[in-house]
PDB file of N, CA and C in Angstrom:
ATOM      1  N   UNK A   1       3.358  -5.023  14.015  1.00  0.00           N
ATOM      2  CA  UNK A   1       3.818  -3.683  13.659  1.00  0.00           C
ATOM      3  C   UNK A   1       2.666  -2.689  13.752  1.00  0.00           C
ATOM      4  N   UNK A   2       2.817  -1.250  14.163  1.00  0.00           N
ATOM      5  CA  UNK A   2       2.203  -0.219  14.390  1.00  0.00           C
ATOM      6  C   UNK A   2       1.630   0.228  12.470  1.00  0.00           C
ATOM      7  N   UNK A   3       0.688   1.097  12.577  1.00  0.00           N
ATOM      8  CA  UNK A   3       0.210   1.072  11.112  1.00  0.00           C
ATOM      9  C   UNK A   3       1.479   2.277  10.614  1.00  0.00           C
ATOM     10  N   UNK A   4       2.194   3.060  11.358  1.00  0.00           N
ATOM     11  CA  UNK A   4       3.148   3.979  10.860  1.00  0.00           C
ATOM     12  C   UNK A   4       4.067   2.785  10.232  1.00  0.00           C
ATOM     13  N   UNK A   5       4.568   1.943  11.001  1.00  0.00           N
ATOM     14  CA  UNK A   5       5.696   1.047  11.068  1.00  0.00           C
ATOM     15  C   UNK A   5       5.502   0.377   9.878  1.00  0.00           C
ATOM     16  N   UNK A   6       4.355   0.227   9.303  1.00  0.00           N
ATOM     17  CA  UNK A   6       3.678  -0.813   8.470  1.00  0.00           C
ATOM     18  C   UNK A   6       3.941   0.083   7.333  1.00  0.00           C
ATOM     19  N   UNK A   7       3.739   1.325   6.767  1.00  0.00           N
ATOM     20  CA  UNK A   7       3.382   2.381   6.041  1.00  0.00           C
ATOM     21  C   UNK A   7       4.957   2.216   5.523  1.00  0.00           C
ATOM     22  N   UNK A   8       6.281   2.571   6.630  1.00  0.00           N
ATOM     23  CA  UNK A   8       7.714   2.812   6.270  1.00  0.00           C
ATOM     24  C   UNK A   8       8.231   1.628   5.580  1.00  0.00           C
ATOM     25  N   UNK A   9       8.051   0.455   6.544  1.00  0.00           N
ATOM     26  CA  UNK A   9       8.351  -0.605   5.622  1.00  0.00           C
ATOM     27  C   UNK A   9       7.952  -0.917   4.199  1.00  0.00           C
ATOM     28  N   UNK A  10       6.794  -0.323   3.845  1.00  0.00           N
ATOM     29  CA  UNK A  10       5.937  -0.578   2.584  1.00  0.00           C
ATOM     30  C   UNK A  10       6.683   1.020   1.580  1.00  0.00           C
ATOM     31  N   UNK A  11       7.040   1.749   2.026  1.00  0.00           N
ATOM     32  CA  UNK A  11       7.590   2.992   1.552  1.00  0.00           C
ATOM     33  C   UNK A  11       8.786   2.065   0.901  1.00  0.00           C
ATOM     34  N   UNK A  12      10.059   1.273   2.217  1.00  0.00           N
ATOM     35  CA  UNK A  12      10.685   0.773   1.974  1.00  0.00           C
ATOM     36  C   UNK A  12      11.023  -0.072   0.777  1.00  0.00           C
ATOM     37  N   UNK A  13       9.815  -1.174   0.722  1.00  0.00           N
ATOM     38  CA  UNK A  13      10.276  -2.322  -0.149  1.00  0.00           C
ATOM     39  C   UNK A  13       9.720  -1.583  -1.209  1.00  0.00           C
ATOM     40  N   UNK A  14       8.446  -0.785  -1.324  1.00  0.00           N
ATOM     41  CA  UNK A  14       8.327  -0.335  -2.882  1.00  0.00           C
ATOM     42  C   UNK A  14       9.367   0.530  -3.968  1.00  0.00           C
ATOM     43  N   UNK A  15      10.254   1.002  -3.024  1.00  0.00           N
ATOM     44  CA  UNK A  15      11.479   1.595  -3.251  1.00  0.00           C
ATOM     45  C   UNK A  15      12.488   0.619  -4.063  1.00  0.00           C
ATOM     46  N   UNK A  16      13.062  -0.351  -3.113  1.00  0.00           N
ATOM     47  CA  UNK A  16      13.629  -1.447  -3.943  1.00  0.00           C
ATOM     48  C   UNK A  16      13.448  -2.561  -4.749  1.00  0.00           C
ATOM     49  N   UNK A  17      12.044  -2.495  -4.989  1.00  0.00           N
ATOM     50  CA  UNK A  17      11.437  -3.313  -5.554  1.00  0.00           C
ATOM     51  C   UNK A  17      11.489  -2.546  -7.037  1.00  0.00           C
ATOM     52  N   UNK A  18      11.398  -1.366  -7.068  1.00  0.00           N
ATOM     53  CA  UNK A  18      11.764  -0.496  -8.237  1.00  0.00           C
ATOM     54  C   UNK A  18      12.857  -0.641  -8.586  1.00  0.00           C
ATOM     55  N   UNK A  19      13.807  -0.547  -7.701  1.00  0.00           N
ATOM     56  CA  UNK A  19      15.039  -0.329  -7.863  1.00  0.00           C
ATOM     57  C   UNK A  19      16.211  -1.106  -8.267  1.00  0.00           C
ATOM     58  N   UNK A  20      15.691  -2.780  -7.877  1.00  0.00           N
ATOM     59  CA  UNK A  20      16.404  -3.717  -8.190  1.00  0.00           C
ATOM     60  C   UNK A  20      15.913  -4.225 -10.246  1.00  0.00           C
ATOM     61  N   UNK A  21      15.199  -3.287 -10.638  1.00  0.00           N
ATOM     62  CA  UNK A  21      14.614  -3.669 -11.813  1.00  0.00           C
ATOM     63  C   UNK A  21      16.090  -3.389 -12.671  1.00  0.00           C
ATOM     64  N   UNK A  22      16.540  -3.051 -12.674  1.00  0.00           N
ATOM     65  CA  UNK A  22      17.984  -2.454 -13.273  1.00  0.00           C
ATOM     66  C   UNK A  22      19.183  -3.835 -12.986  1.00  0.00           C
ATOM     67  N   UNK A  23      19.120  -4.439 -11.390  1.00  0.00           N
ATOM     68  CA  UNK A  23      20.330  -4.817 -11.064  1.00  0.00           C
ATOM     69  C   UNK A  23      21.199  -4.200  -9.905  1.00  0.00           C
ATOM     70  N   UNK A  24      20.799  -3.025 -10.207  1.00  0.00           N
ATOM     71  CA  UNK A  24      21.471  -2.169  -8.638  1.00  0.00           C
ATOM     72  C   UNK A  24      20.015  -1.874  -7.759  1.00  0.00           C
ATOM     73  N   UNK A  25      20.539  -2.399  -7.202  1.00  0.00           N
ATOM     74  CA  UNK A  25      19.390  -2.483  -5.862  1.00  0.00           C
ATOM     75  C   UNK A  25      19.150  -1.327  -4.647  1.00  0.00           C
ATOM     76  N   UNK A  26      20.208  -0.225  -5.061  1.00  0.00           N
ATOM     77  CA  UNK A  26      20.369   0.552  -4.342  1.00  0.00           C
ATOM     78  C   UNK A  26      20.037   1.577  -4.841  1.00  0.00           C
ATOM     79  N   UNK A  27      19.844   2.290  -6.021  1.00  0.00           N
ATOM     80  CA  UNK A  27      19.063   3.404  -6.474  1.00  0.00           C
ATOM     81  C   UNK A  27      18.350   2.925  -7.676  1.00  0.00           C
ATOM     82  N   UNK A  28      17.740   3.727  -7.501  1.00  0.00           N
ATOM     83  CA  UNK A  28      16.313   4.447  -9.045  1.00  0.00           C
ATOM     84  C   UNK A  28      16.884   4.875  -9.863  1.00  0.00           C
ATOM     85  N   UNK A  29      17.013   4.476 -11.764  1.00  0.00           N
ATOM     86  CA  UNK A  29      17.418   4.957 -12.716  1.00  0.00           C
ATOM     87  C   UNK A  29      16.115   5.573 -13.146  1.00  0.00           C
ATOM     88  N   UNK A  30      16.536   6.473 -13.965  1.00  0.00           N
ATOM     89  CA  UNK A  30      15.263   7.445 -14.730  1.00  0.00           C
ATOM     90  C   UNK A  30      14.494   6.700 -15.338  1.00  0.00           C
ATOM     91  N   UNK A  31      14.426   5.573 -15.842  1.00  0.00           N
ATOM     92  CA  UNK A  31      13.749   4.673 -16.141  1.00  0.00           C
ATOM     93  C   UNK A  31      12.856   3.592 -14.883  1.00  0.00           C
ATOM     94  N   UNK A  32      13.501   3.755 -13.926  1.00  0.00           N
ATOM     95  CA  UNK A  32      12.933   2.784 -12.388  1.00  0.00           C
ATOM     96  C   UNK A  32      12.083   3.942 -11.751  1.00  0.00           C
ATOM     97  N   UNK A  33      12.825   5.314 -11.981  1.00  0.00           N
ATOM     98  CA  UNK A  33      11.826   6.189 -11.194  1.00  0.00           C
ATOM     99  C   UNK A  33       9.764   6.374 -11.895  1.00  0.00           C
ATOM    100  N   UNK A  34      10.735   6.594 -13.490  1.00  0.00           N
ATOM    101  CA  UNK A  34       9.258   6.727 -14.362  1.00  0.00           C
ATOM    102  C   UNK A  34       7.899   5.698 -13.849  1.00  0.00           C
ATOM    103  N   UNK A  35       8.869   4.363 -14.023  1.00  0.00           N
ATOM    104  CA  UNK A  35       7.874   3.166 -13.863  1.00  0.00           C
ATOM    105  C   UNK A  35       7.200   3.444 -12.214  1.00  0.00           C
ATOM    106  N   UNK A  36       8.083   3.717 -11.386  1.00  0.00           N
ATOM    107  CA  UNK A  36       7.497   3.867  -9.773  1.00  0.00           C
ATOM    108  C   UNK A  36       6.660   4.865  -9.732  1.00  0.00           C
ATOM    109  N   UNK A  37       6.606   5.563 -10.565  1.00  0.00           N
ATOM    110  CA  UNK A  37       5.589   6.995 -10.469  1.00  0.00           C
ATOM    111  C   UNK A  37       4.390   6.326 -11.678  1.00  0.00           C
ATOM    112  N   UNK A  38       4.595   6.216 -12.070  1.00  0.00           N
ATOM    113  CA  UNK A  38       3.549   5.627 -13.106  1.00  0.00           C
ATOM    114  C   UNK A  38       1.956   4.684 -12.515  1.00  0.00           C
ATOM    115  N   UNK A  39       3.266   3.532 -12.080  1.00  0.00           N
ATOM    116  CA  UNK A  39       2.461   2.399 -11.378  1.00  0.00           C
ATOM    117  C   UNK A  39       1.859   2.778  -9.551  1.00  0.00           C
ATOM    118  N   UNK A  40       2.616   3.686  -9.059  1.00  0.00           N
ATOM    119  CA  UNK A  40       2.365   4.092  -7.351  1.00  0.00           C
ATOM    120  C   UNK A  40       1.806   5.483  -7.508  1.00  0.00           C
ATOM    121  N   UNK A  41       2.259   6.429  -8.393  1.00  0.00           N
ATOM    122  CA  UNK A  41       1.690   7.728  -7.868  1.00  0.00           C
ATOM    123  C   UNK A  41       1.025   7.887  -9.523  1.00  0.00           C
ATOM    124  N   UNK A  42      -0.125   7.436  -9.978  1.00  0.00           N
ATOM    125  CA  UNK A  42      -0.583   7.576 -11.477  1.00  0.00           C
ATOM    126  C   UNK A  42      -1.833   9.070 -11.647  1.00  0.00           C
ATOM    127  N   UNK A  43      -2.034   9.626 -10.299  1.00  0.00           N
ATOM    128  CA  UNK A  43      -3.193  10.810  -9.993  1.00  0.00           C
ATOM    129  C   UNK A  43      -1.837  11.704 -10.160  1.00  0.00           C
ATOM    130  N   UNK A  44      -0.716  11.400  -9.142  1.00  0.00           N
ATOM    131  CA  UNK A  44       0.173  12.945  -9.305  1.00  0.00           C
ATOM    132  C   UNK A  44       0.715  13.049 -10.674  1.00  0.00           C
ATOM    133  N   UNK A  45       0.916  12.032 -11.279  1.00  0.00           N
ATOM    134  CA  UNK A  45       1.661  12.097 -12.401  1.00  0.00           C
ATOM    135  C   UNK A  45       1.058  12.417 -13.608  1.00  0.00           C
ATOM    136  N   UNK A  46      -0.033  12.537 -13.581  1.00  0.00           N
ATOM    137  CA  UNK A  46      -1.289  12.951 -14.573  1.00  0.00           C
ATOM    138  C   UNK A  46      -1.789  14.033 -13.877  1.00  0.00           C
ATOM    139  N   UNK A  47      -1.728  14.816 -13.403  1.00  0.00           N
ATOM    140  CA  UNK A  47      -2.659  16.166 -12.627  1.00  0.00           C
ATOM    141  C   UNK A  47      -0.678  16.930 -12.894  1.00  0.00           C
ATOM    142  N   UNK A  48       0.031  16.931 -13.357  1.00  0.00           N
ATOM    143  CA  UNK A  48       1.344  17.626 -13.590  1.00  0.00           C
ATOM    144  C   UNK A  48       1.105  17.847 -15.257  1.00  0.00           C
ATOM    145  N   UNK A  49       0.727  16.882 -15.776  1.00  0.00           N
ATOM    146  CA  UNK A  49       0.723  17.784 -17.174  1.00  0.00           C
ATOM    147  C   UNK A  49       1.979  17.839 -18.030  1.00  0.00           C
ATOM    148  N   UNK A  50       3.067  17.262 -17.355  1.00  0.00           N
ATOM    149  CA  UNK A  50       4.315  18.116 -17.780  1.00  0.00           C
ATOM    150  C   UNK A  50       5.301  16.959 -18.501  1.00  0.00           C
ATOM    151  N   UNK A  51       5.443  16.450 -19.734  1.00  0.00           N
ATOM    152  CA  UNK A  51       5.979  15.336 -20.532  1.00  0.00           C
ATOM    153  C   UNK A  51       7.462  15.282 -20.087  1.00  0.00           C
ATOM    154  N   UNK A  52       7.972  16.796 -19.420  1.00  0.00           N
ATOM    155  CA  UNK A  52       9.415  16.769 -18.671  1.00  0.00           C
ATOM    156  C   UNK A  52       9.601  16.399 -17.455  1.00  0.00           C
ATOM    157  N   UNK A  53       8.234  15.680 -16.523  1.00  0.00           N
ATOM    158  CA  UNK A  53       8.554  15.931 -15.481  1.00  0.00           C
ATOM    159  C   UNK A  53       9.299  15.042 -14.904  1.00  0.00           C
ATOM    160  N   UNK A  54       9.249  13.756 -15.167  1.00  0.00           N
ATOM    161  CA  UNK A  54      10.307  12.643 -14.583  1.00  0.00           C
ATOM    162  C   UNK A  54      11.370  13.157 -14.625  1.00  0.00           C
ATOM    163  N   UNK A  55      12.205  14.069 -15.560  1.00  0.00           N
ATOM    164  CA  UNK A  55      13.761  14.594 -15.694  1.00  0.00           C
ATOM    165  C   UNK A  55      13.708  15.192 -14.667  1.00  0.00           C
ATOM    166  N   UNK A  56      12.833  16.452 -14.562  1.00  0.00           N
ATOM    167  CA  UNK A  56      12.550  17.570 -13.490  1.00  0.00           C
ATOM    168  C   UNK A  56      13.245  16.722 -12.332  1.00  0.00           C
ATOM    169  N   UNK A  57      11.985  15.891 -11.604  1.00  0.00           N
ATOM    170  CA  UNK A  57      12.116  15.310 -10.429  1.00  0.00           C
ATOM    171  C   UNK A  57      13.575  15.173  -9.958  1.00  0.00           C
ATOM    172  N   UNK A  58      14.096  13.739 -11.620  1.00  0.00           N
ATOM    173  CA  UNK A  58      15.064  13.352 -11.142  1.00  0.00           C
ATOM    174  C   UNK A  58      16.532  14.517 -11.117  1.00  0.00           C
ATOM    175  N   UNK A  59      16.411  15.413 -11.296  1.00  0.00           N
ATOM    176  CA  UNK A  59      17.314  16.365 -11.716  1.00  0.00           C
ATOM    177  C   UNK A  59      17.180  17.430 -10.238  1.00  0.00           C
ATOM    178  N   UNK A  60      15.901  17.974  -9.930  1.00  0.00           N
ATOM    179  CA  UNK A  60      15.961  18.190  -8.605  1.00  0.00           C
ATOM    180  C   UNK A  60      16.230  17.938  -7.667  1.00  0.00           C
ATOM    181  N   UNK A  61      16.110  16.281  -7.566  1.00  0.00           N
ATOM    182  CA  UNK A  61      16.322  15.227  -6.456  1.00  0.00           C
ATOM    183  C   UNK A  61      17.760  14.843  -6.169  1.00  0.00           C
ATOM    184  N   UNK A  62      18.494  14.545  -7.471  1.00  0.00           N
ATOM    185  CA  UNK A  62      19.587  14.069  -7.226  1.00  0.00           C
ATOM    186  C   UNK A  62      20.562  14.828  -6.789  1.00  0.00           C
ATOM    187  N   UNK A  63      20.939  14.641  -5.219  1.00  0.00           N
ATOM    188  CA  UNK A  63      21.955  15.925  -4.965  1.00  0.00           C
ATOM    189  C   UNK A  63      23.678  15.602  -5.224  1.00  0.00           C
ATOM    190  N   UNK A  64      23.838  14.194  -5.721  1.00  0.00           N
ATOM    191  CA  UNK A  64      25.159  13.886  -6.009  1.00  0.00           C
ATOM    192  C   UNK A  64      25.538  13.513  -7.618  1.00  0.00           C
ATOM    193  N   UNK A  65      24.506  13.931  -8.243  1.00  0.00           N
ATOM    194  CA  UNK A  65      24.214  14.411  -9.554  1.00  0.00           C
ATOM    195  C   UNK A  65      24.876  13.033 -10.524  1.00  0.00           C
ATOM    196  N   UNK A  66      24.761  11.779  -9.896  1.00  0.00           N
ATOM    197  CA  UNK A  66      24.802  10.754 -10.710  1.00  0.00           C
ATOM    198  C   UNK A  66      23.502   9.878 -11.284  1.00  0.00           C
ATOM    199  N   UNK A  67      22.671  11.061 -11.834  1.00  0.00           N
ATOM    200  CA  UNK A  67      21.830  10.431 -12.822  1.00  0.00           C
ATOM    201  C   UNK A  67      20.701   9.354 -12.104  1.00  0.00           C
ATOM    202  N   UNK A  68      21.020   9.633 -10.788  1.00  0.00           N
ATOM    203  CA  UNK A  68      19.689   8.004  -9.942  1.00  0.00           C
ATOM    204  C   UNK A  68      19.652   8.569  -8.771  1.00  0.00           C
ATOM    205  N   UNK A  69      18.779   7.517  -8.483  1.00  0.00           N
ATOM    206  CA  UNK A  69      18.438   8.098  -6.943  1.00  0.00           C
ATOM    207  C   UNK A  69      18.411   7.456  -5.676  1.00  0.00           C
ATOM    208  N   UNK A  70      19.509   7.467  -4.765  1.00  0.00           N
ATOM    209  CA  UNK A  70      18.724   6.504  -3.791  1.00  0.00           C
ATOM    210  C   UNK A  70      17.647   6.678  -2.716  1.00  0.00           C
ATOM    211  N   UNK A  71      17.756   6.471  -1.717  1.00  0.00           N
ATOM    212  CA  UNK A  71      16.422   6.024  -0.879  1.00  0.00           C
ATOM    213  C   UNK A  71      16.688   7.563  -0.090  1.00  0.00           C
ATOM    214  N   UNK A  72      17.340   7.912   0.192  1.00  0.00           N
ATOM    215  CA  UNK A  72      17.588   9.261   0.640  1.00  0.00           C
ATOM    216  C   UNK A  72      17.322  10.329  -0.161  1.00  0.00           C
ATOM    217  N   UNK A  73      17.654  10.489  -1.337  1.00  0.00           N
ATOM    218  CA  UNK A  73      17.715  11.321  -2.443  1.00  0.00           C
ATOM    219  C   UNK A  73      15.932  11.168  -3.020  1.00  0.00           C
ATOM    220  N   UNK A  74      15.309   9.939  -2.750  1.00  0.00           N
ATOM    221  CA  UNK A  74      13.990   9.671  -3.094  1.00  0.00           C
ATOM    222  C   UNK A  74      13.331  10.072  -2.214  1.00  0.00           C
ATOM    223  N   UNK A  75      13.426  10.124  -1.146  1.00  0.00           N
ATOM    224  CA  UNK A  75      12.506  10.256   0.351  1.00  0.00           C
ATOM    225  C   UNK A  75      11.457  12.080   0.344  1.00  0.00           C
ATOM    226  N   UNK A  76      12.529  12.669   0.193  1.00  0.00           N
ATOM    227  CA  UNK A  76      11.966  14.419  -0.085  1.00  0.00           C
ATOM    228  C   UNK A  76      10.627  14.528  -1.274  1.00  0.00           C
ATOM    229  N   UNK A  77      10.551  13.221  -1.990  1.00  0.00           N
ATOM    230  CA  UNK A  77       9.523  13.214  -3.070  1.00  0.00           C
ATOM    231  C   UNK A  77       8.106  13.083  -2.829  1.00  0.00           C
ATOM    232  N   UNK A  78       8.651  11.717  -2.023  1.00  0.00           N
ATOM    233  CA  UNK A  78       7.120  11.246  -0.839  1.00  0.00           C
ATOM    234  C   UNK A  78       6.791  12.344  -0.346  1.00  0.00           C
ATOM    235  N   UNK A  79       7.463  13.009   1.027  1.00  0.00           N
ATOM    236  CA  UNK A  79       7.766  13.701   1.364  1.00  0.00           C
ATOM    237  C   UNK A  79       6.829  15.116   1.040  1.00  0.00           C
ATOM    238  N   UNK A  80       7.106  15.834   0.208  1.00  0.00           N
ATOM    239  CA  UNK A  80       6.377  16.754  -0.663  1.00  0.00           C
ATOM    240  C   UNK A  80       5.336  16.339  -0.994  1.00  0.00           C
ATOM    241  N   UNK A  81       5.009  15.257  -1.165  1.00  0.00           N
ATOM    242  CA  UNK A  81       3.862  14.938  -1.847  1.00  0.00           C
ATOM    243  C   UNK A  81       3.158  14.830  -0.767  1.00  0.00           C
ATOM    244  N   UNK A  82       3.433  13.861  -0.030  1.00  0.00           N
ATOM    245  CA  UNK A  82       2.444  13.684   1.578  1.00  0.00           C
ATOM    246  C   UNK A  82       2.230  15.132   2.106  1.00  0.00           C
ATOM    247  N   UNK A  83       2.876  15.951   1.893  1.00  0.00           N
ATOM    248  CA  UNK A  83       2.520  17.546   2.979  1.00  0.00           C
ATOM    249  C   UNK A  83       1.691  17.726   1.739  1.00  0.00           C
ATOM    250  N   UNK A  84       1.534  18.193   0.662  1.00  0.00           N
ATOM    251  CA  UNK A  84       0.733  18.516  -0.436  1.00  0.00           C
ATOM    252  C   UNK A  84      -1.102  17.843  -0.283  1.00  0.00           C
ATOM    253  N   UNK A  85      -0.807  16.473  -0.423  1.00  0.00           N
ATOM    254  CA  UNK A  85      -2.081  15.888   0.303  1.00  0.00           C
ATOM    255  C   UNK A  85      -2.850  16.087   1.664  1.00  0.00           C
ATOM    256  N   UNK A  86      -2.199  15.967   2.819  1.00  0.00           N
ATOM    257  CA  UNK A  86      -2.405  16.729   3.758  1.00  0.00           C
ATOM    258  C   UNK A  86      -2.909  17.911   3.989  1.00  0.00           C
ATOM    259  N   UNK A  87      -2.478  18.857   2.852  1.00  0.00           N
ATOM    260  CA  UNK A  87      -3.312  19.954   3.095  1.00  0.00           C
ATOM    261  C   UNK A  87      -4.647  20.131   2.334  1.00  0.00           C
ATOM    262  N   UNK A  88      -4.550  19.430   1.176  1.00  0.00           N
ATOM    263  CA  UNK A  88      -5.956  18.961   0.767  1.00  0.00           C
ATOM    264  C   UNK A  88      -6.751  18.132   1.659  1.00  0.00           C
ATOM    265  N   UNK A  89      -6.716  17.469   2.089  1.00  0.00           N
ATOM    266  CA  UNK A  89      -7.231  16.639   3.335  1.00  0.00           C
ATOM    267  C   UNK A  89      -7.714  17.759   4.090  1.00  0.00           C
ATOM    268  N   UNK A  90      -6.812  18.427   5.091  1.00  0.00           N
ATOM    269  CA  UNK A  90      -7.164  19.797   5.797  1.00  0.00           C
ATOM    270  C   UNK A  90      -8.407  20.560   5.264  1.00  0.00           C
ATOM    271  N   UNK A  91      -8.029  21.037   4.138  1.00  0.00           N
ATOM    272  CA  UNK A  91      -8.771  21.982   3.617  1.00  0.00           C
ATOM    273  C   UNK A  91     -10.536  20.824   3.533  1.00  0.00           C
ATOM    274  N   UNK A  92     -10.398  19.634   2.771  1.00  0.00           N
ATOM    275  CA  UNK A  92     -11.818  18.955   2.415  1.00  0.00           C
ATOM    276  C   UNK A  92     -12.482  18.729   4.406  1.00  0.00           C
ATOM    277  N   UNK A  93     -11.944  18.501   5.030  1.00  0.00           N
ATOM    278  CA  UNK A  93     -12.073  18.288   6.436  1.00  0.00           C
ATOM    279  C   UNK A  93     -12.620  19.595   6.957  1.00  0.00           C
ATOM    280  N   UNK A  94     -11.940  21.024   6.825  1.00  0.00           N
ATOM    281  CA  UNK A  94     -12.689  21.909   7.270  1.00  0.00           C
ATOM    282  C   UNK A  94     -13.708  22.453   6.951  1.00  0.00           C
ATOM    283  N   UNK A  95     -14.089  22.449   5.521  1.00  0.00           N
ATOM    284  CA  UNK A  95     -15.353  22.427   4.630  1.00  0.00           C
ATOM    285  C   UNK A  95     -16.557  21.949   5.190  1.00  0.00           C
ATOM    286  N   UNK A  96     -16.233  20.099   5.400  1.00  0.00           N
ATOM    287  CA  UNK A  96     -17.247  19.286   5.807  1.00  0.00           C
ATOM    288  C   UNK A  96     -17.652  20.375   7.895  1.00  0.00           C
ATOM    289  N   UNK A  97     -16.844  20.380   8.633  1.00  0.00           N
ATOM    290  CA  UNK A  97     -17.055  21.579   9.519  1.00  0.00           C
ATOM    291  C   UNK A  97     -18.097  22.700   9.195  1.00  0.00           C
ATOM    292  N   UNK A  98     -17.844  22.891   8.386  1.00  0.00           N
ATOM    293  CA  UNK A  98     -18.457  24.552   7.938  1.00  0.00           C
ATOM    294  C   UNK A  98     -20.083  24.283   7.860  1.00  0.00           C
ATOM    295  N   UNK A  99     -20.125  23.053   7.554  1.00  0.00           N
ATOM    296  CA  UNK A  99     -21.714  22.637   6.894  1.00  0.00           C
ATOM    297  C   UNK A  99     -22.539  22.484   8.214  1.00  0.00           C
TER     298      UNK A  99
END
């Protein structure tokens, strides 16, 4: 596998590997999402500050408004977050340039 190919699949199973913690294997309860952000994203989730934000997320995210999330409804999270990093990246990359 290509290192993109490698990256999706690993997007993939960390998804349901969360997700089957419940029994339904097919979405994230507010409780599967907390733990996946906790244990995978523990810099974004501490640089937010915000004791509401797991609701936030899941309340933004969910566009069929049953309380979870699946892999579609989760994807826009990465998503945001990867363009967010990226431009920090950008920005530390053009700096090192400047010197």
């Amino acid at each position: 596998m290509t290192a993109l190919e490698k990256c999706m699949e690993s997007l993939i199973v960390i998804f349901h590997n969360y997700a089957d913690q419940d029994g339904d294997k097919k979405t994230l309860s507010k409780k599967e999402l907390k733990k996946l952000l906790e244990n995978e994203l523990p810099s974004f989730l501490q640089a937010q500050k915000n004791p509401k934000l797991v609701d936030t997320i899941l309340k933004d995210l969910d566009q069929n408004k049953d309380d979870k999330l699946d892999f579609e409804e989760f994807l826009p999270l990465v998503v945001g977050i990867s363009m967010a990093c990226e431009k920090g990246y950008m920005l530390m990359h053009e700096k090192k340039g400047k010197k």
